[in-house]
N, C-alpha and C. Protein backbone atom coordinates (compact mmCIF):
# COMPACT_ATOMS: atom_id res chain seq x y z
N UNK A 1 77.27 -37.16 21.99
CA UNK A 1 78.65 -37.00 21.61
C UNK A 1 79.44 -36.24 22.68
N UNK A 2 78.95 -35.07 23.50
CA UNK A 2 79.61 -34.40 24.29
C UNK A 2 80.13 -35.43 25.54
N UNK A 3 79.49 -36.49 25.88
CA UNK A 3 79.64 -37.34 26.72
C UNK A 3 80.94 -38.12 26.46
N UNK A 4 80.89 -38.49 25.32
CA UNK A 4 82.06 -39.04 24.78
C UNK A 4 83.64 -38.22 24.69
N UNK A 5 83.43 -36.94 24.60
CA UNK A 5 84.37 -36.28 24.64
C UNK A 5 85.19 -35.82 25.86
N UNK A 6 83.90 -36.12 26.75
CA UNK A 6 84.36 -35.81 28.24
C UNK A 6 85.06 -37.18 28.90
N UNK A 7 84.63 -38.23 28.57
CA UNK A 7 85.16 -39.73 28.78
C UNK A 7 86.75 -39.50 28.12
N UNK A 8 86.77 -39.04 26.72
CA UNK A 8 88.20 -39.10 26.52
C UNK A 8 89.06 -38.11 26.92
N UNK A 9 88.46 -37.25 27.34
CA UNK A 9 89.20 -35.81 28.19
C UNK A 9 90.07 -36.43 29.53
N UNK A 10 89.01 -37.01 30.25
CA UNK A 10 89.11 -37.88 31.43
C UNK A 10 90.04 -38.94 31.59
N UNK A 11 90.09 -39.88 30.64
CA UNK A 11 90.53 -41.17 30.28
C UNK A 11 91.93 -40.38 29.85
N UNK A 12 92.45 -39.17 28.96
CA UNK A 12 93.69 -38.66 28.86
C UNK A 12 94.15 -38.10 30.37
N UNK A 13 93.37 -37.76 31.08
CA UNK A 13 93.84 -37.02 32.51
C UNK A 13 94.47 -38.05 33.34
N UNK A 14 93.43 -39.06 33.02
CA UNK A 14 93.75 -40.37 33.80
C UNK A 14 95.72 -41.39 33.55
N UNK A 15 95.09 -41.40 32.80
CA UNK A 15 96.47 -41.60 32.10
C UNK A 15 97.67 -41.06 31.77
N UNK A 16 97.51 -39.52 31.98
CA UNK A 16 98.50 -38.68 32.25
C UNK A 16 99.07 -38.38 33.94
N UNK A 17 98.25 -38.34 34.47
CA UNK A 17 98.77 -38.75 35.72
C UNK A 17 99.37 -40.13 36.34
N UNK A 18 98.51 -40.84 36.20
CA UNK A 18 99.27 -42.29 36.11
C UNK A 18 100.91 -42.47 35.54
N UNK A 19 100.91 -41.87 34.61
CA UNK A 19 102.70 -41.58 34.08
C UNK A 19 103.41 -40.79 34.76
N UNK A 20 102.57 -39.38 35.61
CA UNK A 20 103.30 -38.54 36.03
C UNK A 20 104.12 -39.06 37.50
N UNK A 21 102.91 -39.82 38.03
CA UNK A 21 103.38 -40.75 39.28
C UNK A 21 104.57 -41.74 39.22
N UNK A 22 104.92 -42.51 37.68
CA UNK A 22 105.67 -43.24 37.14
C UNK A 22 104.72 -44.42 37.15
N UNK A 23 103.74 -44.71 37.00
CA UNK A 23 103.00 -46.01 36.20
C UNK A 23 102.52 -45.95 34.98
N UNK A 24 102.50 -47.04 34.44
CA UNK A 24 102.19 -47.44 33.10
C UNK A 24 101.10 -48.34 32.91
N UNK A 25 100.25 -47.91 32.86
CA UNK A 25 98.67 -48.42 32.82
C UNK A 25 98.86 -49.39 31.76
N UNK A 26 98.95 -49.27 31.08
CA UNK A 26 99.09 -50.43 30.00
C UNK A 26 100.09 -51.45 30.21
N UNK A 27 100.70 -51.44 31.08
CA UNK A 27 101.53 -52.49 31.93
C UNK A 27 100.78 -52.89 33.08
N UNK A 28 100.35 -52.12 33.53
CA UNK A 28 99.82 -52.51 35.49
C UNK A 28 98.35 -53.34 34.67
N UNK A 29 97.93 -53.16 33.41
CA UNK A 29 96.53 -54.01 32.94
C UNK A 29 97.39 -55.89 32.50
N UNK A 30 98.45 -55.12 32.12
CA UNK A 30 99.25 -56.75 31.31
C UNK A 30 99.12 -57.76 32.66
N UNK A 31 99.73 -57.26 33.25
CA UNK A 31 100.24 -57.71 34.39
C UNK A 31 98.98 -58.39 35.66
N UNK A 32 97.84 -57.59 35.31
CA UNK A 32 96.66 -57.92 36.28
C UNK A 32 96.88 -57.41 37.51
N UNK A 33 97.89 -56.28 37.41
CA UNK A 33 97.51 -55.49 38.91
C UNK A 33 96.29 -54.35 38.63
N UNK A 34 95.67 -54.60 37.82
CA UNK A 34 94.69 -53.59 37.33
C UNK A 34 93.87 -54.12 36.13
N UNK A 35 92.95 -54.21 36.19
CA UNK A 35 91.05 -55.02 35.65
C UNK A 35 91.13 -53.86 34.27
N UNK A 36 90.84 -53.99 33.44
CA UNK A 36 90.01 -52.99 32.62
C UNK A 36 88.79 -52.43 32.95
N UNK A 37 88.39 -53.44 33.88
CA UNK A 37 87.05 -52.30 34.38
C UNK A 37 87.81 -51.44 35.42
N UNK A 38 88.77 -51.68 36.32
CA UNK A 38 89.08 -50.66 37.17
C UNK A 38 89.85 -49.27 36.58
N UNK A 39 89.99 -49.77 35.15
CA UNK A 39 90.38 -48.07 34.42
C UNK A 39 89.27 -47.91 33.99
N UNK A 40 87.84 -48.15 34.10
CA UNK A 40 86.90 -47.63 33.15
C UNK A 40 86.32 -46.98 34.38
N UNK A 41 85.88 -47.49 35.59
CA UNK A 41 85.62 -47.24 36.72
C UNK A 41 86.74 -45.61 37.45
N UNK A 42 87.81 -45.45 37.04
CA UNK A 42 88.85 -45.03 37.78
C UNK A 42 88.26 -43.64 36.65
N UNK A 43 88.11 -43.71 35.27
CA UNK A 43 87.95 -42.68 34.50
C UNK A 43 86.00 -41.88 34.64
N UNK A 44 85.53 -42.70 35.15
CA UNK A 44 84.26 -42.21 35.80
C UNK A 44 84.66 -41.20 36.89
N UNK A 45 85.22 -41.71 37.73
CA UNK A 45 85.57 -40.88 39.04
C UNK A 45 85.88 -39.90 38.59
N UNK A 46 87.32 -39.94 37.38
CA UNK A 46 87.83 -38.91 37.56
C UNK A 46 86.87 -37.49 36.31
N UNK A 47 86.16 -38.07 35.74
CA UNK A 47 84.85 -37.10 34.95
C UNK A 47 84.00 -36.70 35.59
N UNK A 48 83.81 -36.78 37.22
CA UNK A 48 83.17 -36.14 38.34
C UNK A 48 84.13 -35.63 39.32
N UNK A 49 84.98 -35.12 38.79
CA UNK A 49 86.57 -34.70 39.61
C UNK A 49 85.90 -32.98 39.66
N UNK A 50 85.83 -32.21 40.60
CA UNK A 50 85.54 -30.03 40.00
C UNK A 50 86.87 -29.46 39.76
N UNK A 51 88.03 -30.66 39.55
CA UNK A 51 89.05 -29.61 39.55
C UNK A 51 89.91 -30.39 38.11
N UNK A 52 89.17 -30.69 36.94
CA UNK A 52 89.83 -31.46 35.68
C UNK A 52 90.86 -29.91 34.98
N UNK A 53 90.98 -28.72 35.05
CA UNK A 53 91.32 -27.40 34.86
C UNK A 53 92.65 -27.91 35.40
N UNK A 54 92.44 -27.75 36.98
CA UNK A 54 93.61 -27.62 37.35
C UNK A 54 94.61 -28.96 37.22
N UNK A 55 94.10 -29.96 37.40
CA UNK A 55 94.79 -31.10 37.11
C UNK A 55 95.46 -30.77 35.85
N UNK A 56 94.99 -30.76 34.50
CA UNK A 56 95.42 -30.24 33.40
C UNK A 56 96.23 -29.50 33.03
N UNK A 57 96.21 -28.21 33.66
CA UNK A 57 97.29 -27.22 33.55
C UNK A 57 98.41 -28.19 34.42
N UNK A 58 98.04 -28.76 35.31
CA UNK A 58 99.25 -29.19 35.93
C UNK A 58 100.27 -30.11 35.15
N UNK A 59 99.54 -30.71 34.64
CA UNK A 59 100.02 -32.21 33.92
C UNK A 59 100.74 -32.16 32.41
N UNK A 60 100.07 -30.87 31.77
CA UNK A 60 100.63 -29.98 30.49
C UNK A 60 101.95 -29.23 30.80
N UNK A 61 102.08 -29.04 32.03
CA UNK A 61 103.57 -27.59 32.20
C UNK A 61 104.41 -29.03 31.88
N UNK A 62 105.03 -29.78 31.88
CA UNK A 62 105.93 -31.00 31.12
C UNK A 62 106.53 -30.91 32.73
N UNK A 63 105.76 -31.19 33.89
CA UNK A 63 106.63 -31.35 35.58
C UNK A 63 107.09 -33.02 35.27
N UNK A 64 108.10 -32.93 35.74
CA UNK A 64 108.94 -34.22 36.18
C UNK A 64 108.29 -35.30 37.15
N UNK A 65 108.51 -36.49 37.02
CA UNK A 65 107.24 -37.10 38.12
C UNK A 65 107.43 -36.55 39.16
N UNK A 66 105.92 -36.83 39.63
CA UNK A 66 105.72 -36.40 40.71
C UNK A 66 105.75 -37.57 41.74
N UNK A 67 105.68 -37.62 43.25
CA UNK A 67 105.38 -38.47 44.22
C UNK A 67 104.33 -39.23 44.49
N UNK A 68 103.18 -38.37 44.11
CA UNK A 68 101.64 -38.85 44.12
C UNK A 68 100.73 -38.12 43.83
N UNK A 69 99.75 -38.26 43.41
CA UNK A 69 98.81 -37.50 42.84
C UNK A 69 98.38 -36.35 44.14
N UNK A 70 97.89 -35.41 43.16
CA UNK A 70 96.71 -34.31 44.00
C UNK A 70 96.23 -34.63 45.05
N UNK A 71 95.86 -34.07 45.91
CA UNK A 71 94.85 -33.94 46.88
C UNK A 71 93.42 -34.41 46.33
N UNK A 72 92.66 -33.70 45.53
CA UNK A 72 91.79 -33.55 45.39
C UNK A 72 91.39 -34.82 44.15
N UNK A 73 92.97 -35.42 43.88
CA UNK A 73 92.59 -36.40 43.03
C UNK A 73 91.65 -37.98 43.22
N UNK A 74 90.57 -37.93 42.48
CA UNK A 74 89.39 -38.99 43.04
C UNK A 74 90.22 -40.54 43.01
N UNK A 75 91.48 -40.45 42.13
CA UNK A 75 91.82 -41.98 41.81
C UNK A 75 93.37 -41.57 42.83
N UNK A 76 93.46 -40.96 43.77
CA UNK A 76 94.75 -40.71 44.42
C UNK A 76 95.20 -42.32 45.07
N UNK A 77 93.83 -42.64 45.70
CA UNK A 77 94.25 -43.82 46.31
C UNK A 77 94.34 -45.13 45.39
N UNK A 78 93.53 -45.54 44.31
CA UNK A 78 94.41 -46.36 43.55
C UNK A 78 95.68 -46.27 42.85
N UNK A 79 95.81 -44.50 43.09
CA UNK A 79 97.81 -44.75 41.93
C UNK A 79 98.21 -44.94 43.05
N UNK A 80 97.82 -44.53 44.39
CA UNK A 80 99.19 -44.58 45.93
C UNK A 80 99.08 -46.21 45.83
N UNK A 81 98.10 -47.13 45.47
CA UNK A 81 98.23 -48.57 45.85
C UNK A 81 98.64 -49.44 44.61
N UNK A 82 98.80 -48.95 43.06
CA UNK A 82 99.69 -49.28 42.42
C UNK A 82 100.75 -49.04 42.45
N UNK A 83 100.81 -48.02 42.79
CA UNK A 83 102.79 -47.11 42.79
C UNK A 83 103.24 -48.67 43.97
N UNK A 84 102.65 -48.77 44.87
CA UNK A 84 103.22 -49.65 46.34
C UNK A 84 103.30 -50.94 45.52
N UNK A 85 102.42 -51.30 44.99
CA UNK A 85 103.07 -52.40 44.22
C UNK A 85 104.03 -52.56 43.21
N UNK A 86 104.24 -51.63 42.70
CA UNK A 86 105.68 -51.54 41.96
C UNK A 86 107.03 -51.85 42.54
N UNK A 87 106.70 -51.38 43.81
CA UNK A 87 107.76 -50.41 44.54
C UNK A 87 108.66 -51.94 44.86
């Protein structure tokens, strides 16, 4: 069960950043710029992330989008290559 909790911890981080950048995962999946396995895959990464704390606090203060994810964020380079396809 703890496994599971950490998947949905993850899978909310994931998805909270993805909005913070201005994407909509549940659009970028409609659309097929994005697999369902590449959010299941993207939420692995980010459940081996050492910095899910700070991401969190970040993503909770209610900041206005941001430009692009973290540094240290494991899925930085798939939101920088969805955001480009929006764009």
């Amino acid at each position: 069960m703890r496994q599971y909790a950490i998947l949905k911890t993850h899978a909310a981080l994931f998805d909270d950043m993805s909005r913070a950048v201005g994407l909509d995962l549940p659009e970028e999946a409609v659309s097929g710029r994005l697999q369902f396995d590449e959010i299941s895959e993207a939420v692995l990464r980010c459940s081996r992330c050492a910095h899910p704390t700070d991401c969190a606090a970040q993503l909770s203060g209610g900041m206005a989008e941001i430009s692009a994810a973290p540094d240290y964020c494991r899925n930085r380079d798939l939101l920088d290559f969805l955001k480009e396809e929006t764009v």
